[in-house]
Protein backbone atom coordinates (compact mmCIF):
# COMPACT_ATOMS: atom_id res chain seq x y z
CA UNK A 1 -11.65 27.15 15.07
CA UNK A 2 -12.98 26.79 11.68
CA UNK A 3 -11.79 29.76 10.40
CA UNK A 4 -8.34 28.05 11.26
CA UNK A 5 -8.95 24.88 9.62
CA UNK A 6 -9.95 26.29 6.79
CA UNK A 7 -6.66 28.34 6.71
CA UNK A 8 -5.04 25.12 7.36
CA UNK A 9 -7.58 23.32 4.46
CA UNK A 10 -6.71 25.79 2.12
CA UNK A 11 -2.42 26.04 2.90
CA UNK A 12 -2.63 21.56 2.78
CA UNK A 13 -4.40 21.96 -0.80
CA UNK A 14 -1.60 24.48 -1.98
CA UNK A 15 1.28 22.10 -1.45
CA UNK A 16 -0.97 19.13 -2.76
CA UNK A 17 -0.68 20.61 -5.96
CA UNK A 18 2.85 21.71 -5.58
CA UNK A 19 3.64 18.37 -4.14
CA UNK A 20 2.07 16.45 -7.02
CA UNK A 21 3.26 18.71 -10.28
CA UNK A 22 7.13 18.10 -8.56
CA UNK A 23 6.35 14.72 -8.62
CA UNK A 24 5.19 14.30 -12.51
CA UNK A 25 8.37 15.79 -13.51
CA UNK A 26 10.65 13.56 -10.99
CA UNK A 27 9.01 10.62 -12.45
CA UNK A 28 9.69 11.35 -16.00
CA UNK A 29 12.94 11.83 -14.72
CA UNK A 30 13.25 8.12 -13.56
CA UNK A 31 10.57 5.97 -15.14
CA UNK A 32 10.35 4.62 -18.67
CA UNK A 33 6.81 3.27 -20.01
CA UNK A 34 8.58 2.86 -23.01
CA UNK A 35 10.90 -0.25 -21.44
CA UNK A 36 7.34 -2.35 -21.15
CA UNK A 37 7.24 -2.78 -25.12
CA UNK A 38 10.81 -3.56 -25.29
CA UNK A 39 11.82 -6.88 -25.43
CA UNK A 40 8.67 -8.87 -26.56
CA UNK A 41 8.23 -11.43 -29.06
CA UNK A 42 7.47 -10.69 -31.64
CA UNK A 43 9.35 -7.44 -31.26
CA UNK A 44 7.49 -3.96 -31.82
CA UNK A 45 8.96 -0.84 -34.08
CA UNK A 46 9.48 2.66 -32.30
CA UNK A 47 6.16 3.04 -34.72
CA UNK A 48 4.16 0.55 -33.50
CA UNK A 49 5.42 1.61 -29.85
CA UNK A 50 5.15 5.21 -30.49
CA UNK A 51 1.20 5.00 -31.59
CA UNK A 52 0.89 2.80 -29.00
CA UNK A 53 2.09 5.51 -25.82
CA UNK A 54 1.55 8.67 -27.58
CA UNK A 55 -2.61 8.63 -27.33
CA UNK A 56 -2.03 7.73 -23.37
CA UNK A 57 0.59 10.90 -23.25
CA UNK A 58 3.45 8.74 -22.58
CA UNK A 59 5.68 8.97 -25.46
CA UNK A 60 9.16 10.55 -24.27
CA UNK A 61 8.69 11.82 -28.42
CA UNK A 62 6.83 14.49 -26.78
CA UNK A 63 7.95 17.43 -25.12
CA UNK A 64 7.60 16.84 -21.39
CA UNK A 65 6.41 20.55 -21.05
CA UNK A 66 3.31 19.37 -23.31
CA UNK A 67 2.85 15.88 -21.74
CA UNK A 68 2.44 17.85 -18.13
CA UNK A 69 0.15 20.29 -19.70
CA UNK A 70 -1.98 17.75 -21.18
CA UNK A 71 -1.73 15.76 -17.92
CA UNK A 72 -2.50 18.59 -15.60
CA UNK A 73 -5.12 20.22 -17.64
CA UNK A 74 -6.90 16.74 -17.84
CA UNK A 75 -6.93 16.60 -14.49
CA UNK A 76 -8.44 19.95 -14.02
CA UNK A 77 -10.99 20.02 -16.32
CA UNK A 78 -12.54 15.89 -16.31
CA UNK A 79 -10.44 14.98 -13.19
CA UNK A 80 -9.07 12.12 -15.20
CA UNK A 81 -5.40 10.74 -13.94
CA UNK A 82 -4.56 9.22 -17.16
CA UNK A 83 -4.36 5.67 -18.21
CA UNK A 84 -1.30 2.91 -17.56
CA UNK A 85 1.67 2.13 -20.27
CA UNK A 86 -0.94 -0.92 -21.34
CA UNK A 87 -4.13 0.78 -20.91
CA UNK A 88 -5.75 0.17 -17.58
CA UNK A 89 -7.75 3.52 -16.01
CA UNK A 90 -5.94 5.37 -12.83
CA UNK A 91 -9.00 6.54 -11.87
CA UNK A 92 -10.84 3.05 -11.50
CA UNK A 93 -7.65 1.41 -9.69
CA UNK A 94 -7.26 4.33 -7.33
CA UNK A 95 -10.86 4.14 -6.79
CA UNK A 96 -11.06 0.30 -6.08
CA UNK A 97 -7.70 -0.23 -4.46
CA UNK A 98 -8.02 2.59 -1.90
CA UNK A 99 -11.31 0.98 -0.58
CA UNK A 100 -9.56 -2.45 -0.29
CA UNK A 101 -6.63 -1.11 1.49
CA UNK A 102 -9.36 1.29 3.86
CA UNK A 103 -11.01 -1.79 5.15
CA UNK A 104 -7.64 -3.49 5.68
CA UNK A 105 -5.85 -1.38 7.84
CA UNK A 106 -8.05 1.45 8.97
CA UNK A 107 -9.98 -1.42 11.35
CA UNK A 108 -6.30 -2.43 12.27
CA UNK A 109 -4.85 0.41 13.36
CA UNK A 110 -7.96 1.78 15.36
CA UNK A 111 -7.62 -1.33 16.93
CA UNK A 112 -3.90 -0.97 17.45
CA UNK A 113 -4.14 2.12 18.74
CA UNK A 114 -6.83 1.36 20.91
CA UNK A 115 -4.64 -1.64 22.34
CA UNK A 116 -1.76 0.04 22.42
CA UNK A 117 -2.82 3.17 24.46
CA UNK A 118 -4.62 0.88 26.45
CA UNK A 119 -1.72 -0.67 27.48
CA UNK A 120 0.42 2.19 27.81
CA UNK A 121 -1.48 3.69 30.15
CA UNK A 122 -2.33 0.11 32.37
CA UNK A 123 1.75 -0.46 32.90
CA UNK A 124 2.26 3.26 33.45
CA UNK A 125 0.44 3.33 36.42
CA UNK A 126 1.89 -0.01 37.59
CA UNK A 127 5.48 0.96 36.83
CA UNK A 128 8.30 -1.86 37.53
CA UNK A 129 5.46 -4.45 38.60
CA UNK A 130 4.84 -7.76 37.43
CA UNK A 131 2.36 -7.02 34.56
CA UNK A 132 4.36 -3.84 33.33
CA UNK A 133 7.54 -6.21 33.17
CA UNK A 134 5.66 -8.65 31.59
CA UNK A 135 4.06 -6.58 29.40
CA UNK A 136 6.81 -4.83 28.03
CA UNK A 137 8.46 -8.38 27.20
CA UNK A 138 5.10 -9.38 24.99
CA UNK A 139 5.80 -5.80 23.06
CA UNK A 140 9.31 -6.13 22.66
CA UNK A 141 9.13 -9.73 21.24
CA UNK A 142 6.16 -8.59 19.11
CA UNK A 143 7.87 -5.18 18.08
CA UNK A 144 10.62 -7.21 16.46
CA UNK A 145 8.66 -10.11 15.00
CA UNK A 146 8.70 -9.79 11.02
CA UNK A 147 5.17 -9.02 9.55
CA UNK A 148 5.61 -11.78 7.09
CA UNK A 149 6.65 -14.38 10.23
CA UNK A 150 3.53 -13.63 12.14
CA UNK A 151 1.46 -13.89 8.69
CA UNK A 152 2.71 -17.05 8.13
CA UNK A 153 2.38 -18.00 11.72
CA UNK A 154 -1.68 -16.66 11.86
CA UNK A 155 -2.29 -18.39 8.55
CA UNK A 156 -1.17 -21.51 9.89
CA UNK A 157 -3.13 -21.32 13.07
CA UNK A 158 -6.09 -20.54 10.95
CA UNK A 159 -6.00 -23.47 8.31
CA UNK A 160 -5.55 -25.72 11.98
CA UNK A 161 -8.80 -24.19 13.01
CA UNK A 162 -10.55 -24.82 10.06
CA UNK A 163 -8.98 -28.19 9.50
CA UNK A 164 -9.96 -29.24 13.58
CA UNK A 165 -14.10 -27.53 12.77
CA UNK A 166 -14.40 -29.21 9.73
CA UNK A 167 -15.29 -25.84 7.65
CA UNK A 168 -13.85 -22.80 6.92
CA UNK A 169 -14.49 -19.98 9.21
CA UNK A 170 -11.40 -18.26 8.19
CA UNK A 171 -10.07 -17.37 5.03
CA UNK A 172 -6.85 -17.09 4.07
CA UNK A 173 -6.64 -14.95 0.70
CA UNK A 174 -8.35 -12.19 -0.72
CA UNK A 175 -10.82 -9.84 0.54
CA UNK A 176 -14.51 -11.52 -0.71
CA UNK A 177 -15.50 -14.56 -1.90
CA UNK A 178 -17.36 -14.77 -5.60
CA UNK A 179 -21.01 -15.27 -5.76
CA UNK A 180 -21.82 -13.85 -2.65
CA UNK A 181 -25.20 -11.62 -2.10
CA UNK A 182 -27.28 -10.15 0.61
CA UNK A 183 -26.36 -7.54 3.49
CA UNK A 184 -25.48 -10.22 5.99
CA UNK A 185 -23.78 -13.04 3.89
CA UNK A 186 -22.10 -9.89 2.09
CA UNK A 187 -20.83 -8.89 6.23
CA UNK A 188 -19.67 -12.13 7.20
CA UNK A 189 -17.76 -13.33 4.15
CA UNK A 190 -16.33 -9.58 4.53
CA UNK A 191 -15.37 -10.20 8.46
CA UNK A 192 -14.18 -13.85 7.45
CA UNK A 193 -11.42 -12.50 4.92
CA UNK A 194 -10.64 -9.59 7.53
CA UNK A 195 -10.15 -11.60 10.67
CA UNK A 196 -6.90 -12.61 9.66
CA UNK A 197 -4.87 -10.11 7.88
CA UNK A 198 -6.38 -7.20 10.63
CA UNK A 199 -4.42 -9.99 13.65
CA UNK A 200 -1.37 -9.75 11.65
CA UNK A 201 -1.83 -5.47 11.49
CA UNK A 202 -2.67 -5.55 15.25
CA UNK A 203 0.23 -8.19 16.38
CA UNK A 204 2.92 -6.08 14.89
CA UNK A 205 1.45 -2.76 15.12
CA UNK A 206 0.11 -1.88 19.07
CA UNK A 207 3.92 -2.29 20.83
CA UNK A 208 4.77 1.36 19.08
CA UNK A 209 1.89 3.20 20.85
CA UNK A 210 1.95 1.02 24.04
CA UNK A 211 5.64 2.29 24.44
CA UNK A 212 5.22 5.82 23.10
CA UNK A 213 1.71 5.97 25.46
CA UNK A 214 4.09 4.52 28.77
CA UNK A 215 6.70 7.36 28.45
CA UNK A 216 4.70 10.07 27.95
CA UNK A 217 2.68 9.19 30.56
CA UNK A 218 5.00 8.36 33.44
CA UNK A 219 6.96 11.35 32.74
CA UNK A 220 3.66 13.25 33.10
CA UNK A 221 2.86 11.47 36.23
CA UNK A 222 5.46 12.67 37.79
CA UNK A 223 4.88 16.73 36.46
CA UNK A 224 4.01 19.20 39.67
CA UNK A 225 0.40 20.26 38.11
CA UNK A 226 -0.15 15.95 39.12
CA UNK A 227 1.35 16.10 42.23
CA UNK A 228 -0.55 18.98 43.23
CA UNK A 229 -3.64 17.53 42.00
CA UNK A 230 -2.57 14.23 44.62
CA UNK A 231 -1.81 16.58 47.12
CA UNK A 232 -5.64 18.03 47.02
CA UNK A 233 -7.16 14.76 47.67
CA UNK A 234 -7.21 12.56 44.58
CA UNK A 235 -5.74 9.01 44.30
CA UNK A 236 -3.42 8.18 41.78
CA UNK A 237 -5.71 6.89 39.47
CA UNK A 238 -7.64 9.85 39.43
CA UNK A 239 -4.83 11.71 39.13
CA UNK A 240 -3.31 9.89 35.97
CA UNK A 241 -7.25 10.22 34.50
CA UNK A 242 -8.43 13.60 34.72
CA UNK A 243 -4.82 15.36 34.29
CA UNK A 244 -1.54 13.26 33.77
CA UNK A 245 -3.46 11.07 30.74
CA UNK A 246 -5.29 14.14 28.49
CA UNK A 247 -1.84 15.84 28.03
CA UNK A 248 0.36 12.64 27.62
CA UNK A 249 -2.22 11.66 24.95
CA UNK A 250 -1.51 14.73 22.43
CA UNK A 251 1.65 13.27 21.26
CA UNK A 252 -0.13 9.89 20.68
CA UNK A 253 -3.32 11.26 19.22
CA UNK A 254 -0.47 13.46 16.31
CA UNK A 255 1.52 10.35 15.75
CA UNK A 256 -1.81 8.19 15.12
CA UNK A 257 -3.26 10.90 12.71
CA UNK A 258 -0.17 11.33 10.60
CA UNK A 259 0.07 7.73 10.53
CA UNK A 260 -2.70 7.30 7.90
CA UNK A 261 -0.73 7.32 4.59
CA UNK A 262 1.64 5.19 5.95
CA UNK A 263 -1.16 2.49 6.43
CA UNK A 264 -2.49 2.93 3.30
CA UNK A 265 0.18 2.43 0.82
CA UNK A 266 2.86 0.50 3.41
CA UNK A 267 1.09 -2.63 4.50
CA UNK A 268 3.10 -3.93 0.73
CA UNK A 269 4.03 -7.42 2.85
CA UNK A 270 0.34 -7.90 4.64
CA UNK A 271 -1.24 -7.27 1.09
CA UNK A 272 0.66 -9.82 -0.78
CA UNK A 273 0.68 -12.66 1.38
CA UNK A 274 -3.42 -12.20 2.18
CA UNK A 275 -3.62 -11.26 -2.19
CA UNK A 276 -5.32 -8.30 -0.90
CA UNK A 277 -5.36 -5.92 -4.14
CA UNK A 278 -4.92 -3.04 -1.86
CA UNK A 279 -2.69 0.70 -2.62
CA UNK A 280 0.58 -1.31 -1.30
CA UNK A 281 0.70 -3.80 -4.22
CA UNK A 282 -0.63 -1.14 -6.68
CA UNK A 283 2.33 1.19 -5.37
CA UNK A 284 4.84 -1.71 -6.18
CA UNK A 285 2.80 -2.26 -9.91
CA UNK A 286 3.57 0.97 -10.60
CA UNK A 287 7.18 0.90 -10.56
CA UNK A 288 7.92 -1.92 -11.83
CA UNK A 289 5.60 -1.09 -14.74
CA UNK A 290 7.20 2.36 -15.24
CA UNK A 291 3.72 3.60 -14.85
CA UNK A 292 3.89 7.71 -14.36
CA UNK A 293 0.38 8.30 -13.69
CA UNK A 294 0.05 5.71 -11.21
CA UNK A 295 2.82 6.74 -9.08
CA UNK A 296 1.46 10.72 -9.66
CA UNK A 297 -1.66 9.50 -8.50
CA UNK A 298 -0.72 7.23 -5.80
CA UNK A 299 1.64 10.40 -4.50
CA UNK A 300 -1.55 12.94 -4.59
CA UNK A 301 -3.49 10.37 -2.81
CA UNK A 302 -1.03 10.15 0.18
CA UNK A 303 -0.79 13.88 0.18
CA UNK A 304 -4.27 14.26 0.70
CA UNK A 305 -3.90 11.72 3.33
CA UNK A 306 -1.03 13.66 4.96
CA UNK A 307 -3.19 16.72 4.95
CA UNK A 308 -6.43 15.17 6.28
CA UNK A 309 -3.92 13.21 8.86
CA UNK A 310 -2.31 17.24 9.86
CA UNK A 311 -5.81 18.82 10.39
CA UNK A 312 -6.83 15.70 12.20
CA UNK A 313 -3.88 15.99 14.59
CA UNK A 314 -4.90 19.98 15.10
CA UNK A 315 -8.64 19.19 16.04
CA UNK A 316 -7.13 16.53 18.51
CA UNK A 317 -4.70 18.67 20.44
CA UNK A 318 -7.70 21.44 20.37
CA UNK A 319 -9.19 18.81 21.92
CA UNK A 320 -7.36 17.06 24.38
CA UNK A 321 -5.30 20.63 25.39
CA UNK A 322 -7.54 23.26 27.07
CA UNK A 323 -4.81 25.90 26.49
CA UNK A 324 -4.69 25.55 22.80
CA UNK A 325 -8.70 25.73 22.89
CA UNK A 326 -8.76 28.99 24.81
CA UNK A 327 -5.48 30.65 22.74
């Protein structure tokens, strides 16, 4: 087992660095950081711009072969990611922003997950009843609800609540308050900002893996190894728990586990209307600034996710599939 994940490690950190040298070059190809100094008042020179890009290796004046170079060799030897068009570190917004979006959305989707298998596996076993039917109507309507309607909607419900206590036990925008100190005042302002964006995360995000989780598993119910297992003397329940659920899970488990650069970088909407600065609303800075190192970075950084996501999804279908373990 190890000796395969590190094979797997080792193959993942390969195409990281394939992955992210392709993408310096594609975004030289598309991006200008030379467009953010054109245009103001009072107007710059090609000079004044030039000196201005050149010691942040982002003057197109230089051969790309040599901006790469320096870029990649920078990386290499002070794993430094270079600097914006107007200055500001990659390193230090990489390293803020990804910890902002990590206690957005990681809480959310374990949640959603949670909920959503949960679910699957509670109307699976009570196929065509009255709480599967119902069920499946409260994921439909929720599946197709716009993230930035059921914002709105939570934020609304929340400024009610604080309006009807008299105080705010909710907050709206951003992730911490100012001024704050101590471990527990520190938690709670922390779980105060959270409450609401991680209910928007949930709302919209369970009804995937509560559907996924009900297929998989009714078609397993209904596999001979379950059948058998019923015909030796075990109710349906156990049945569904100790076989039918462990191998309907597998798809689930790979589908959560690859799921993790999407939740980092793609909760753009959730971000912007809770002014969470998270990797979503950095991701969006970065084009519209023309900023190449940002988007480099922000690429390697969801490439490592992918890869820590695959070799997740391997341990769980070791895991959760006994014939895997023993092959």
């Amino acid at each position: 087992m190890i000796k395969f994940l590190l094979r797997r490690t080792l193959g993942w950190l390969l195409m990281i660095v394939v992955a992210t040298n392709v993408t310096y070059f594609l975004a030289w190809a598309f991006l200008d950081p030379r467009s953010n100094y054109i245009g103001r008042r009072p107007p710059l020179s090609e000079d004044q711009i030039n000196r201005l890009l050149e010691p942040r290796n982002l003057s197109d004046t230089v051969p790309l072969l040599q901006r790469w170079w320096h870029w990649f060799t920078d990386i290499l030897l002070h794993w430094n990611w270079g600097v914006s068009p107007v200055g500001q570190s990659v390193n230090a917004q990489i390293a803020y922003r990804m910890w902002v979006s990590g206690e957005l959305v990681l809480g959310a989707t374990i949640i959603a997950a949670v909920l959503g298998i949960g679910l699957g596996v509670y109307t699976a076993s009570r196929q065509y009843k009255l709480a599967d039917r119902v069920w499946q109507g409260i994921s439909i309507v929720t599946m197709n609800i716009p993230i930035v309607v059921a914002a709105l909607v939570i934020v609304l419900g929340a400024i009610a609540i604080n309006d009807t206590l008299g105080f705010r036990l909710f907050y709206v925008t951003g992730a911490s308050s100012d001024g704050v100190t101590g471990f527990f005042p520190v938690l709670i302002d922390t779980l105060q900002h959270l409450v609401l964006p991680t209910i928007a995360l949930v709302f919209i995000g369970y009804s995937s893996y509560h559907f996924l989780q009900r297929s998989l598993l009714l078609d397993n119910i209904k596999a001979d190894y379950v059948r058998t297992a019923r015909a030796k003397g075990l109710t349906k329940q156990q049945a569904i728990r100790k076989h039918a659920l462990r191998t309907s899970m597998i798809p689930v488990a790979t589908q959560l586990a690859f799921n993790i650069p999407a939740v980092f970088t793609g909760a753009v909407l959730t971000e912007t209307i809770f002014a969470w600065n998270g990797m979503g609303r950095y991701f969006v800075q970065t084009i519209g600034t023309n900023d190449v190192h940002g988007v480099v970075a922000i690429a390697a950084f969801t490439a490592v996710l992918t890869a820590i996501g695959a070799i997740l999804a391997d341990i769980a279908v070791v895991i959760l599939d006994p014939r895997v373990r023993v092959s």
